[in-house]
PDB file of N, CA and C in Angstrom:
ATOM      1  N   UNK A   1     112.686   8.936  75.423  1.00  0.00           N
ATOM      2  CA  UNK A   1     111.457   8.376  75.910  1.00  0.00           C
ATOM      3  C   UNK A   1     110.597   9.484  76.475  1.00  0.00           C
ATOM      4  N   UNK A   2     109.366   9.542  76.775  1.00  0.00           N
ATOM      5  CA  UNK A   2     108.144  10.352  76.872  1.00  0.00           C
ATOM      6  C   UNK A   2     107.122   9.684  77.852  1.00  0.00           C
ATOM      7  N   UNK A   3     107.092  10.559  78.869  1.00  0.00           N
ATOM      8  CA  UNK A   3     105.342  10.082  79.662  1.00  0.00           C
ATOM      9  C   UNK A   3     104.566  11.426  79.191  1.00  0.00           C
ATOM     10  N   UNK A   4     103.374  10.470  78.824  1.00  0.00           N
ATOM     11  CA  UNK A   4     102.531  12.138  78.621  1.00  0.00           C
ATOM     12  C   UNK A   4     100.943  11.660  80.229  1.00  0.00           C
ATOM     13  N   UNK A   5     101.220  12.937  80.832  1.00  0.00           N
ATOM     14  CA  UNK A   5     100.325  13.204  81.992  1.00  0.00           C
ATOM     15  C   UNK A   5      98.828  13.820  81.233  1.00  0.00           C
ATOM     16  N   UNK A   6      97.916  12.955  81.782  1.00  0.00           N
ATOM     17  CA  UNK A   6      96.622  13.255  81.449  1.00  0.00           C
ATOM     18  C   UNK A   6      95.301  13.065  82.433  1.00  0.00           C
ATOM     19  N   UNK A   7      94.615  13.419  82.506  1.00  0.00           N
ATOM     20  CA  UNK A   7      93.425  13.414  83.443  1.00  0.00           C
ATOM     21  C   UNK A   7      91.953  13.234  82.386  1.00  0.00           C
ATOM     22  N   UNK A   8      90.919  12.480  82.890  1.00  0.00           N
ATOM     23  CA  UNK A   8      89.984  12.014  82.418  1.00  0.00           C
ATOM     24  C   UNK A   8      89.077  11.896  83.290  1.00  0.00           C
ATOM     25  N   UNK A   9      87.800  12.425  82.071  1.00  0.00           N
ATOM     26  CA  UNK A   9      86.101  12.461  83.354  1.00  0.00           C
ATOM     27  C   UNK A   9      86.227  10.815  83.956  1.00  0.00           C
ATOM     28  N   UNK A  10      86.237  10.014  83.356  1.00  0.00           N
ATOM     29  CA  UNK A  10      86.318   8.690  83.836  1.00  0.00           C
ATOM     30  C   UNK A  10      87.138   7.232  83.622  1.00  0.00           C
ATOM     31  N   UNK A  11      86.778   6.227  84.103  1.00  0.00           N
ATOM     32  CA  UNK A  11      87.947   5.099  84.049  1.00  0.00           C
ATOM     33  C   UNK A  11      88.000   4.747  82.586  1.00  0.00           C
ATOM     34  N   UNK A  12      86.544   4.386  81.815  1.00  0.00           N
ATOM     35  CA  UNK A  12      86.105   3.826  81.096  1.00  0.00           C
ATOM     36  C   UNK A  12      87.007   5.123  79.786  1.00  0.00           C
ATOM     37  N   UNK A  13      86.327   6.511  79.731  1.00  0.00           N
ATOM     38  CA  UNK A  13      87.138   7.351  78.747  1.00  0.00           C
ATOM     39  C   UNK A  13      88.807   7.094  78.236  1.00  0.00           C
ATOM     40  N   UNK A  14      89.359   6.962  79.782  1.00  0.00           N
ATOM     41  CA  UNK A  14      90.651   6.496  79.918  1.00  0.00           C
ATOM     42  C   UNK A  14      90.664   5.235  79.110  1.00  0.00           C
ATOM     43  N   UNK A  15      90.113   4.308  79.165  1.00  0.00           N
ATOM     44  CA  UNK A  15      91.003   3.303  79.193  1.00  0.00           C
ATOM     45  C   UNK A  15      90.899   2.943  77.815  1.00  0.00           C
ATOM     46  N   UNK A  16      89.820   3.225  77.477  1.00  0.00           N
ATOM     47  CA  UNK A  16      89.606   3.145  75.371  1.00  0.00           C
ATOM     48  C   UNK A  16      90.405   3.942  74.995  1.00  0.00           C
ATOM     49  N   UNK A  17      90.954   4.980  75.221  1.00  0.00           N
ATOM     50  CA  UNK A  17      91.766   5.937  74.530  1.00  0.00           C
ATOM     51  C   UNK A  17      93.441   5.286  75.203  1.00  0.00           C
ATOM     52  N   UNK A  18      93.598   4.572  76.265  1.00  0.00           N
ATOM     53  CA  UNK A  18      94.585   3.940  76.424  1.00  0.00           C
ATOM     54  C   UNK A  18      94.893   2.408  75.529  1.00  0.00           C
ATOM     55  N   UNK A  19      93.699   1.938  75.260  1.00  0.00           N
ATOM     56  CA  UNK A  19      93.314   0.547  74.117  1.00  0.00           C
ATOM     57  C   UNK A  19      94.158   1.329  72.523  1.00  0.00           C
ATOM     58  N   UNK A  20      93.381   2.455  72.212  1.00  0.00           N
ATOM     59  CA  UNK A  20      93.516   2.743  70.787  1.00  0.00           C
ATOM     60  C   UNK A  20      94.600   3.365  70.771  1.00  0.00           C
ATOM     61  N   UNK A  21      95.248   3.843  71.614  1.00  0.00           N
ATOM     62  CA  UNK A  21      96.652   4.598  71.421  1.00  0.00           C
ATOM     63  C   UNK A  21      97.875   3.015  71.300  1.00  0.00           C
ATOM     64  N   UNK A  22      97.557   2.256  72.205  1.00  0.00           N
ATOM     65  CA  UNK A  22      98.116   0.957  72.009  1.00  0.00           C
ATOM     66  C   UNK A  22      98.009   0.187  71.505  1.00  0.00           C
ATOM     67  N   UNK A  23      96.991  -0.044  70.745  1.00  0.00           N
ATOM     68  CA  UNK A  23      96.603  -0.891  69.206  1.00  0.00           C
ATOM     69  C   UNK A  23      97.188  -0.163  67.869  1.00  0.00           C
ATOM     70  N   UNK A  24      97.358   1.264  67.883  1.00  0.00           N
ATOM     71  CA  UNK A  24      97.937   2.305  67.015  1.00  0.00           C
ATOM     72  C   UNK A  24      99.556   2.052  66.980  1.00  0.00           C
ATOM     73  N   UNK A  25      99.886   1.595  68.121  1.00  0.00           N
ATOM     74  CA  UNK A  25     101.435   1.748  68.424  1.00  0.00           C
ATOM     75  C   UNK A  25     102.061   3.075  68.824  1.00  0.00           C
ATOM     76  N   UNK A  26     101.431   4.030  69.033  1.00  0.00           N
ATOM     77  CA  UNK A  26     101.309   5.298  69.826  1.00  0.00           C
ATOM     78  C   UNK A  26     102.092   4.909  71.257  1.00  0.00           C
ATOM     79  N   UNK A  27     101.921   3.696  71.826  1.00  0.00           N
ATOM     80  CA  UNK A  27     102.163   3.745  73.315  1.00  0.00           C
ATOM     81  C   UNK A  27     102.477   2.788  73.722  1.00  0.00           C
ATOM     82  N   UNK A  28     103.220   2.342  74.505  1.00  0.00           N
ATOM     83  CA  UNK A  28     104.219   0.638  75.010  1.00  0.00           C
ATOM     84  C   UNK A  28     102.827   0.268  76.144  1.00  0.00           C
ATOM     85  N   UNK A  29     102.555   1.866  76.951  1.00  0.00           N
ATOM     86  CA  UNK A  29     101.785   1.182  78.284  1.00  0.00           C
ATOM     87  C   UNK A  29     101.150   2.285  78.664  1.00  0.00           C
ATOM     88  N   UNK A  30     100.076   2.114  79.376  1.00  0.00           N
ATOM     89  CA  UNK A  30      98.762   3.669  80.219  1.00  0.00           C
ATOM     90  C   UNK A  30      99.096   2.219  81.421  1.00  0.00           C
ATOM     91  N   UNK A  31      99.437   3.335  82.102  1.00  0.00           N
ATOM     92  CA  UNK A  31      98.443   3.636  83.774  1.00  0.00           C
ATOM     93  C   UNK A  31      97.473   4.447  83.711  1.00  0.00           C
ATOM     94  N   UNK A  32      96.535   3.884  84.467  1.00  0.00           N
ATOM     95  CA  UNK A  32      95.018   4.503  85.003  1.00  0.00           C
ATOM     96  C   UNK A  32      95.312   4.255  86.087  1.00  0.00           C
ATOM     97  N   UNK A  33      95.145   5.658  86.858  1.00  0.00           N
ATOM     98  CA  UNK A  33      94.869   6.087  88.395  1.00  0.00           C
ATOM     99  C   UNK A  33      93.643   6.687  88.803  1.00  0.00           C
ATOM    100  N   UNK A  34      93.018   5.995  89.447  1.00  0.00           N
ATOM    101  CA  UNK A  34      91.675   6.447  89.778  1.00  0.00           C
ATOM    102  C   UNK A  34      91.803   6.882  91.332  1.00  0.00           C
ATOM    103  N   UNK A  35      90.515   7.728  91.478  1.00  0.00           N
ATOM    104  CA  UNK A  35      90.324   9.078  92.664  1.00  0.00           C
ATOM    105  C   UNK A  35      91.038   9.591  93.015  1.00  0.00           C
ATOM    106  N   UNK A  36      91.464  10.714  91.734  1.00  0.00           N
ATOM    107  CA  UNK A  36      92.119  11.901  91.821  1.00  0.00           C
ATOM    108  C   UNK A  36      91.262  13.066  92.197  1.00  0.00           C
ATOM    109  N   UNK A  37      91.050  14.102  92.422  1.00  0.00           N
ATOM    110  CA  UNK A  37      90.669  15.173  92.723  1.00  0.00           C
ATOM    111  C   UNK A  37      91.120  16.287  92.032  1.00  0.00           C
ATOM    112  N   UNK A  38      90.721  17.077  91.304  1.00  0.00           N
ATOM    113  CA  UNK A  38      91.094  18.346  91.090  1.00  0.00           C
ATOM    114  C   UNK A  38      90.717  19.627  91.039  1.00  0.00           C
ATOM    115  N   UNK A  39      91.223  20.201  91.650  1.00  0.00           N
ATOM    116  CA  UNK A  39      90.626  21.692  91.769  1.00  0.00           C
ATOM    117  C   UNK A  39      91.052  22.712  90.871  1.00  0.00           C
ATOM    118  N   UNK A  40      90.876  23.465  89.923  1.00  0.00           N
ATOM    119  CA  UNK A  40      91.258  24.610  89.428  1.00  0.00           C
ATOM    120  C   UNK A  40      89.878  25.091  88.831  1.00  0.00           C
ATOM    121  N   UNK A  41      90.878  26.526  88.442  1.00  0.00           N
ATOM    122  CA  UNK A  41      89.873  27.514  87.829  1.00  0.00           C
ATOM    123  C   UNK A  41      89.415  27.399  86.400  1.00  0.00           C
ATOM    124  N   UNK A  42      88.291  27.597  85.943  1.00  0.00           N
ATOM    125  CA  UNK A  42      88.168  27.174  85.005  1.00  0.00           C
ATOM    126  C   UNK A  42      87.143  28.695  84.101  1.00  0.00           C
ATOM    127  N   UNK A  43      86.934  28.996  83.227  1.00  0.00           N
ATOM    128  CA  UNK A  43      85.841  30.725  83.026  1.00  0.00           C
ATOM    129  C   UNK A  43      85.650  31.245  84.180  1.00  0.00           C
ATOM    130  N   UNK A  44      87.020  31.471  85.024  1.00  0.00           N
ATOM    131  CA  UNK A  44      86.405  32.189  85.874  1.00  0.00           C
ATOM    132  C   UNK A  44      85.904  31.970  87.127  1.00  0.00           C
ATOM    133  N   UNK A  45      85.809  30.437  87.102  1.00  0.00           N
ATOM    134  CA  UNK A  45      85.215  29.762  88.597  1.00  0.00           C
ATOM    135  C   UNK A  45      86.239  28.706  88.768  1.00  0.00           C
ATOM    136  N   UNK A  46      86.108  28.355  89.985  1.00  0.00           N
ATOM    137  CA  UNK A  46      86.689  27.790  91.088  1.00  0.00           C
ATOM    138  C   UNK A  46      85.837  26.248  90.742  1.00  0.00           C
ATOM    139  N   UNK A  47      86.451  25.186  90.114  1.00  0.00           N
ATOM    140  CA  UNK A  47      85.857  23.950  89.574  1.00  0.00           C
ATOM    141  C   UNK A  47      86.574  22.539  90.583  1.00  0.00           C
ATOM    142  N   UNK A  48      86.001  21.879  91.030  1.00  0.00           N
ATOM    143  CA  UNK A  48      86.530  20.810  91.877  1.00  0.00           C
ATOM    144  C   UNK A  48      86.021  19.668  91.482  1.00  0.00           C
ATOM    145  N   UNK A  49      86.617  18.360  90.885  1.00  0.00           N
ATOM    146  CA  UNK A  49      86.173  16.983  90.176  1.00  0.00           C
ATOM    147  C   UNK A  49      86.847  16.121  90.458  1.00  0.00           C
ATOM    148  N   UNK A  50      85.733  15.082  90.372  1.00  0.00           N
ATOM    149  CA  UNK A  50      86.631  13.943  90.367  1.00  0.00           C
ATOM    150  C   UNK A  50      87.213  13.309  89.094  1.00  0.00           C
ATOM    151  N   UNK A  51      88.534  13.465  89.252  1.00  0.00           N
ATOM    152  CA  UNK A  51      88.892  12.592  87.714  1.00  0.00           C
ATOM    153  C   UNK A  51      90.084  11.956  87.850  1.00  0.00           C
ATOM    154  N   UNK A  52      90.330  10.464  86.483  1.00  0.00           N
ATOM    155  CA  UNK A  52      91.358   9.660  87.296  1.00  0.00           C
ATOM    156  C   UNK A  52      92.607  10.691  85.875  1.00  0.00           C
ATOM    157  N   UNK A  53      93.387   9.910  86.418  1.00  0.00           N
ATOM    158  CA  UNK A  53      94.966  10.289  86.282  1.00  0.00           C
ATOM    159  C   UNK A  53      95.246   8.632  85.309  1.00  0.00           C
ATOM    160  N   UNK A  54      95.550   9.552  84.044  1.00  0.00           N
ATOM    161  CA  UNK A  54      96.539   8.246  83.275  1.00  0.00           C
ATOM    162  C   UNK A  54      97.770   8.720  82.613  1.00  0.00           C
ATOM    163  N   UNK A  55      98.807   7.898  83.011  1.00  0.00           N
ATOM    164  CA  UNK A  55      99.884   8.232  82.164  1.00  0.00           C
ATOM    165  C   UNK A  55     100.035   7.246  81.040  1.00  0.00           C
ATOM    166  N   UNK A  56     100.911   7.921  80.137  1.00  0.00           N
ATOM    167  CA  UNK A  56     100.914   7.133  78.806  1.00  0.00           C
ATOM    168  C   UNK A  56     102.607   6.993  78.622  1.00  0.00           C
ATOM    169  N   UNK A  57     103.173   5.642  78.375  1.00  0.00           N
ATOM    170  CA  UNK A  57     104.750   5.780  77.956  1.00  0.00           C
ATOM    171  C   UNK A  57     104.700   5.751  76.752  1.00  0.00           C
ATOM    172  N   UNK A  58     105.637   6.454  75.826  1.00  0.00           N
ATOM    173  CA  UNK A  58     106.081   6.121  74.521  1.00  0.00           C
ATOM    174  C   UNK A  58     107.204   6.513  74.347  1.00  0.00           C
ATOM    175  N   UNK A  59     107.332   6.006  72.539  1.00  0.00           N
ATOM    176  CA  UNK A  59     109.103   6.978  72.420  1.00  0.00           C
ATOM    177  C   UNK A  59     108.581   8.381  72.579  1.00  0.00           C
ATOM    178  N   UNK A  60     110.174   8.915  72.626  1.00  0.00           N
ATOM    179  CA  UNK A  60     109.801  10.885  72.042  1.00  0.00           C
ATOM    180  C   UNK A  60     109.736  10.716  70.440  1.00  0.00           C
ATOM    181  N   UNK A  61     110.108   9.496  69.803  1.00  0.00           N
ATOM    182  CA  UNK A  61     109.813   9.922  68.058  1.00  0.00           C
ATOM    183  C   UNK A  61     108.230   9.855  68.074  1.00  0.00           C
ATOM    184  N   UNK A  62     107.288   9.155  68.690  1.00  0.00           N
ATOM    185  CA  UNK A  62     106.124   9.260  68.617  1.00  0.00           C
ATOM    186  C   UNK A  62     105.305  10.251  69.725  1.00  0.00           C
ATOM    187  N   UNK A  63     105.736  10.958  70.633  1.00  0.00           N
ATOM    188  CA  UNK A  63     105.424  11.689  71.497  1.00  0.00           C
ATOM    189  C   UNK A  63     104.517  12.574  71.007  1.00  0.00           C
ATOM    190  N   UNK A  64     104.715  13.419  70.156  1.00  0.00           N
ATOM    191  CA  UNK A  64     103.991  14.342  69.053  1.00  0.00           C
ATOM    192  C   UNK A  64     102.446  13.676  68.759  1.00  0.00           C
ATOM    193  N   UNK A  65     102.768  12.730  68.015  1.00  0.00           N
ATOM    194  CA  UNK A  65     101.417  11.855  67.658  1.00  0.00           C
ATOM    195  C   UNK A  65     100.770  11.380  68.591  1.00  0.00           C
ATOM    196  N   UNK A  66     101.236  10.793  69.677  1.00  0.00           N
ATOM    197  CA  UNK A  66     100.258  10.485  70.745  1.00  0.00           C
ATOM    198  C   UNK A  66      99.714  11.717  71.424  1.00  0.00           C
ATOM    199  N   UNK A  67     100.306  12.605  71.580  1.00  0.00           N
ATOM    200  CA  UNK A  67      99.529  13.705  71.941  1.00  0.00           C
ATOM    201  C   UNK A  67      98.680  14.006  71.207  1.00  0.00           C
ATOM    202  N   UNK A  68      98.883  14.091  69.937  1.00  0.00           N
ATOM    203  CA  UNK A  68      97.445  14.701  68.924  1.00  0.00           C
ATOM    204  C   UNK A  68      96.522  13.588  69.017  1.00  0.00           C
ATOM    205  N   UNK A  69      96.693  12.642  68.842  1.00  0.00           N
ATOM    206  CA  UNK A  69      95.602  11.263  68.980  1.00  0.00           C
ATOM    207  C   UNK A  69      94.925  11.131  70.393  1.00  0.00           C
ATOM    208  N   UNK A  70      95.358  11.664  71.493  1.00  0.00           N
ATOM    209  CA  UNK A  70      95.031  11.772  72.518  1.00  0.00           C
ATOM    210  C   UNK A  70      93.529  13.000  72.655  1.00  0.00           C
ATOM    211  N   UNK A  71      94.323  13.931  72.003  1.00  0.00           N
ATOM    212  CA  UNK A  71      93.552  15.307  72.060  1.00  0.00           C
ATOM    213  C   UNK A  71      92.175  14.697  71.021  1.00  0.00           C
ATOM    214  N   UNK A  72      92.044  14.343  69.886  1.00  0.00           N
ATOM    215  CA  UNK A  72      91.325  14.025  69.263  1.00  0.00           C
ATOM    216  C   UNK A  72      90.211  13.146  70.165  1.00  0.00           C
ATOM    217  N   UNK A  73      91.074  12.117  71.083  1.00  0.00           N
ATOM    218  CA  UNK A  73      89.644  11.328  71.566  1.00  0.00           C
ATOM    219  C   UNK A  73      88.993  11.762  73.001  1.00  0.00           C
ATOM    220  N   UNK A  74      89.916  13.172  73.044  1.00  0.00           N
ATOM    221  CA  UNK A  74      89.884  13.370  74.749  1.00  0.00           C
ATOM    222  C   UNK A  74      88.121  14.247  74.289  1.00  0.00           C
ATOM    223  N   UNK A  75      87.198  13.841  75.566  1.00  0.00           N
ATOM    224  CA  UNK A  75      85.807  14.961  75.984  1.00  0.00           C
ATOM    225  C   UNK A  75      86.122  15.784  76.284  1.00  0.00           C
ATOM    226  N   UNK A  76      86.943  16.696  76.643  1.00  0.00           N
ATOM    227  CA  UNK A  76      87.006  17.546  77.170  1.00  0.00           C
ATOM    228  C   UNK A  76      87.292  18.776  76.063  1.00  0.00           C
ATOM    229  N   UNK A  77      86.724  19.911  76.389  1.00  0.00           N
ATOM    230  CA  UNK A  77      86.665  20.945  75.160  1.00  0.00           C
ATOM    231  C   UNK A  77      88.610  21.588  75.756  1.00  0.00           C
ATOM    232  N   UNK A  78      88.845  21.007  76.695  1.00  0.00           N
ATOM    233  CA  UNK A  78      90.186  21.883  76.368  1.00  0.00           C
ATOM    234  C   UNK A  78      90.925  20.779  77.379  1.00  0.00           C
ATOM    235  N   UNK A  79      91.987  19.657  76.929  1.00  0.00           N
ATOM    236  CA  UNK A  79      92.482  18.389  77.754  1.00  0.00           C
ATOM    237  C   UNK A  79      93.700  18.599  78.170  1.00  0.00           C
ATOM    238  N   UNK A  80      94.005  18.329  79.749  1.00  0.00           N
ATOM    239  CA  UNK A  80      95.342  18.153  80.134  1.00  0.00           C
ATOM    240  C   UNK A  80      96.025  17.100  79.681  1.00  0.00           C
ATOM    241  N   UNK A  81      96.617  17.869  78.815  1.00  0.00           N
ATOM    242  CA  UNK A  81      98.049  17.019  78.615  1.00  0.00           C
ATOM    243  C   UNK A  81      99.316  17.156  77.721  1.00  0.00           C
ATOM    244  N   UNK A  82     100.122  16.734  78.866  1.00  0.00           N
ATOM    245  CA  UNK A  82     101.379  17.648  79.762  1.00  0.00           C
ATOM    246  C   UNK A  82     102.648  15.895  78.815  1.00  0.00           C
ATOM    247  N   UNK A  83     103.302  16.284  78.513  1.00  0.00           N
ATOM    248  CA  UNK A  83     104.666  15.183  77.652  1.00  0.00           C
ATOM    249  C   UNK A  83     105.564  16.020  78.904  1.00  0.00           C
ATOM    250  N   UNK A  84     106.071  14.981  79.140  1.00  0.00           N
ATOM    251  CA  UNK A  84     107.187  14.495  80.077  1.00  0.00           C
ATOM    252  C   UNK A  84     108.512  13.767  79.015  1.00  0.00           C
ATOM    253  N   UNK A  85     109.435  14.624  79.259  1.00  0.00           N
ATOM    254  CA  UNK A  85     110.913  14.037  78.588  1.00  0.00           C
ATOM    255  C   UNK A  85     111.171  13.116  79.617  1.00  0.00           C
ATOM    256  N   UNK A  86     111.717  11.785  79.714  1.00  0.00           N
ATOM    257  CA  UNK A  86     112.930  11.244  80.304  1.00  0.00           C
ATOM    258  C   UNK A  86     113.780  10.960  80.008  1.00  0.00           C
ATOM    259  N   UNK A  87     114.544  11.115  80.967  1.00  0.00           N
ATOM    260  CA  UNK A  87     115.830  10.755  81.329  1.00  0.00           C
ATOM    261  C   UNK A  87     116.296   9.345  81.377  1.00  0.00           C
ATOM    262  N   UNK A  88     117.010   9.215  79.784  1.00  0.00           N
ATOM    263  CA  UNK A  88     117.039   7.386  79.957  1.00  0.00           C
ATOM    264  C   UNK A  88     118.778   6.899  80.610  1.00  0.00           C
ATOM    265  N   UNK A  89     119.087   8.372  81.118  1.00  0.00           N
ATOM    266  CA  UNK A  89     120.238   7.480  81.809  1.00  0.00           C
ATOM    267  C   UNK A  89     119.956   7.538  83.625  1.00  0.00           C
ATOM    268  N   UNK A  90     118.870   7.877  83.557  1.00  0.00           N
ATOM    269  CA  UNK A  90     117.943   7.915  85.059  1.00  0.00           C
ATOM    270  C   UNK A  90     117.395   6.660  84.905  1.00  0.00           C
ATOM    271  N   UNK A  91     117.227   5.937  84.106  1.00  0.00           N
ATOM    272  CA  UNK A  91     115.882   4.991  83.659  1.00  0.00           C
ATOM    273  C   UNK A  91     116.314   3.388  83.726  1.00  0.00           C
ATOM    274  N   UNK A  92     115.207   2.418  83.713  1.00  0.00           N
ATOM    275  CA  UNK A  92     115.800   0.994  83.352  1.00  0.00           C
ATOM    276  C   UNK A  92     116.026   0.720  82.464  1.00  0.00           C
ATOM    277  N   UNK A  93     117.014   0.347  81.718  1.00  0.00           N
ATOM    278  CA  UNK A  93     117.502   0.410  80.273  1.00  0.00           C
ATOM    279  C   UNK A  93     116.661  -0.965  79.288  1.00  0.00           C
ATOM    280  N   UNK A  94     116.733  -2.163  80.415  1.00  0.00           N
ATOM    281  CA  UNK A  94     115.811  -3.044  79.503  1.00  0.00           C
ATOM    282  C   UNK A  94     114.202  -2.473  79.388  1.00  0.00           C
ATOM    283  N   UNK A  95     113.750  -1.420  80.524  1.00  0.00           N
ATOM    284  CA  UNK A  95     112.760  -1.191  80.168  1.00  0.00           C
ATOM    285  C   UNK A  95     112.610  -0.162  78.995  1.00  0.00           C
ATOM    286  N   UNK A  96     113.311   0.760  78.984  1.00  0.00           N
ATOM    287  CA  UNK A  96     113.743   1.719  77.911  1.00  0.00           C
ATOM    288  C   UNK A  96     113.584   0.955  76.604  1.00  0.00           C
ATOM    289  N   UNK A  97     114.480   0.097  76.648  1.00  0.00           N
ATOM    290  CA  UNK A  97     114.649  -0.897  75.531  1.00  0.00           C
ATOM    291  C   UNK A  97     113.090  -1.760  75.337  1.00  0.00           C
ATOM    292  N   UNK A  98     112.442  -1.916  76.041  1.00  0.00           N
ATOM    293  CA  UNK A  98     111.271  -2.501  75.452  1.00  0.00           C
ATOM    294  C   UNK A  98     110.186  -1.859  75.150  1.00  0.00           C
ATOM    295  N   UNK A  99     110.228  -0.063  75.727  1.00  0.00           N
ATOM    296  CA  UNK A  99     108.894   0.585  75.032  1.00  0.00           C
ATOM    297  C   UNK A  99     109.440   0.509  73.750  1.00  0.00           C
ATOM    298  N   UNK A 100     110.712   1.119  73.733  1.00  0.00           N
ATOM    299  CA  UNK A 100     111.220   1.630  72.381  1.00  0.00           C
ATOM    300  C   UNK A 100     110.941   0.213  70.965  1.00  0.00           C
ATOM    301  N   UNK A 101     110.929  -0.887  71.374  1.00  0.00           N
ATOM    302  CA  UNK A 101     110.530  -1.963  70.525  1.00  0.00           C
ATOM    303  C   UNK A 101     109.061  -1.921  70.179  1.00  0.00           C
ATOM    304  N   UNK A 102     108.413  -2.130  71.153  1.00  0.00           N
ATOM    305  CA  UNK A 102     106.849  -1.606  71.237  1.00  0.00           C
ATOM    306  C   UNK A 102     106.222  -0.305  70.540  1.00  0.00           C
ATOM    307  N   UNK A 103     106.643   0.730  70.738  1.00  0.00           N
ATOM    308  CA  UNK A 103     106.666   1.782  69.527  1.00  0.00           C
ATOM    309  C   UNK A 103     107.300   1.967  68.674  1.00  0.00           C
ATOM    310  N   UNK A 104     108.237   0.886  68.243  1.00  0.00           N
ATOM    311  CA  UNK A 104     108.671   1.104  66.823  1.00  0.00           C
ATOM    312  C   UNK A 104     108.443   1.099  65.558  1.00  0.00           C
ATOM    313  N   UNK A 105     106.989   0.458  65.469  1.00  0.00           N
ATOM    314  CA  UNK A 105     106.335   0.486  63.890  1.00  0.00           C
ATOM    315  C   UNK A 105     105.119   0.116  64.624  1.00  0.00           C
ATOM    316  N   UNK A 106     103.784   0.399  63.475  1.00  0.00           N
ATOM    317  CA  UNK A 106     102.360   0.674  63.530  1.00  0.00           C
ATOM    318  C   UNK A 106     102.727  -0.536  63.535  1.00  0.00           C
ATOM    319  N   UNK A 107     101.248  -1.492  64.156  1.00  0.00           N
ATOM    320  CA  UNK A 107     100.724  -2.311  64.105  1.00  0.00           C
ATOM    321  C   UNK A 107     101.126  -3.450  63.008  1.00  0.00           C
ATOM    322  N   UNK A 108     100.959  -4.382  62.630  1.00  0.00           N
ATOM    323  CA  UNK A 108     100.723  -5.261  61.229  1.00  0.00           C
ATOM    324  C   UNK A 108      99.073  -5.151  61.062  1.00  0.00           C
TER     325      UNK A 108
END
């Protein structure tokens, strides 16, 4: 299983790219976390924004693809985002068991 960590100019960016990754079958579930803050450097300068925080669950067989489908709809000329392995003997197993159903085949 896979969380991929991502940040977005806004709720609305987030949440269509959380719609189409989950209509794709890319993804069981997004959280959107809104008023995040971030500070880093960016050409050279010192950049501080507001942006929300979404995570995305999927399998790791689709982990790959949701990242590229991600990158494709992300604004940003260069997008955080960070795939997270888990640990499914750390994990809830019926929940384990129900992304993994949820990403198991595209759409009908």
């Amino acid at each position: 299983m896979g969380l991929i960590y991502t940040t977005w100019p806004d709720a609305d960016s987030a949440a269509a790219a959380a719609e189409t990754l989950l209509d794709e079958g890319l993804i069981a579930c997004a959280n959107i976390l809104s008023g995040s803050t971030s500070i880093y450097r960016w050409k050279g300068a010192v950049a501080r924004e507001t942006e929300i925080v979404a995570l995305f669950k999927t399998a790791a067989a689709r982990a790959a693809e949701a990242r590229d489908r991600l990158a494709a709809l992300h604004p940003y000329e260069e997008p955080c985002i960070l795939s997270l392995a888990v640990d499914s003997h750390a994990s809830a197993a019926g929940f384990l068991d129900w992304l993994r159903t949820e990403t198991a085949n595209d759409p009908a």
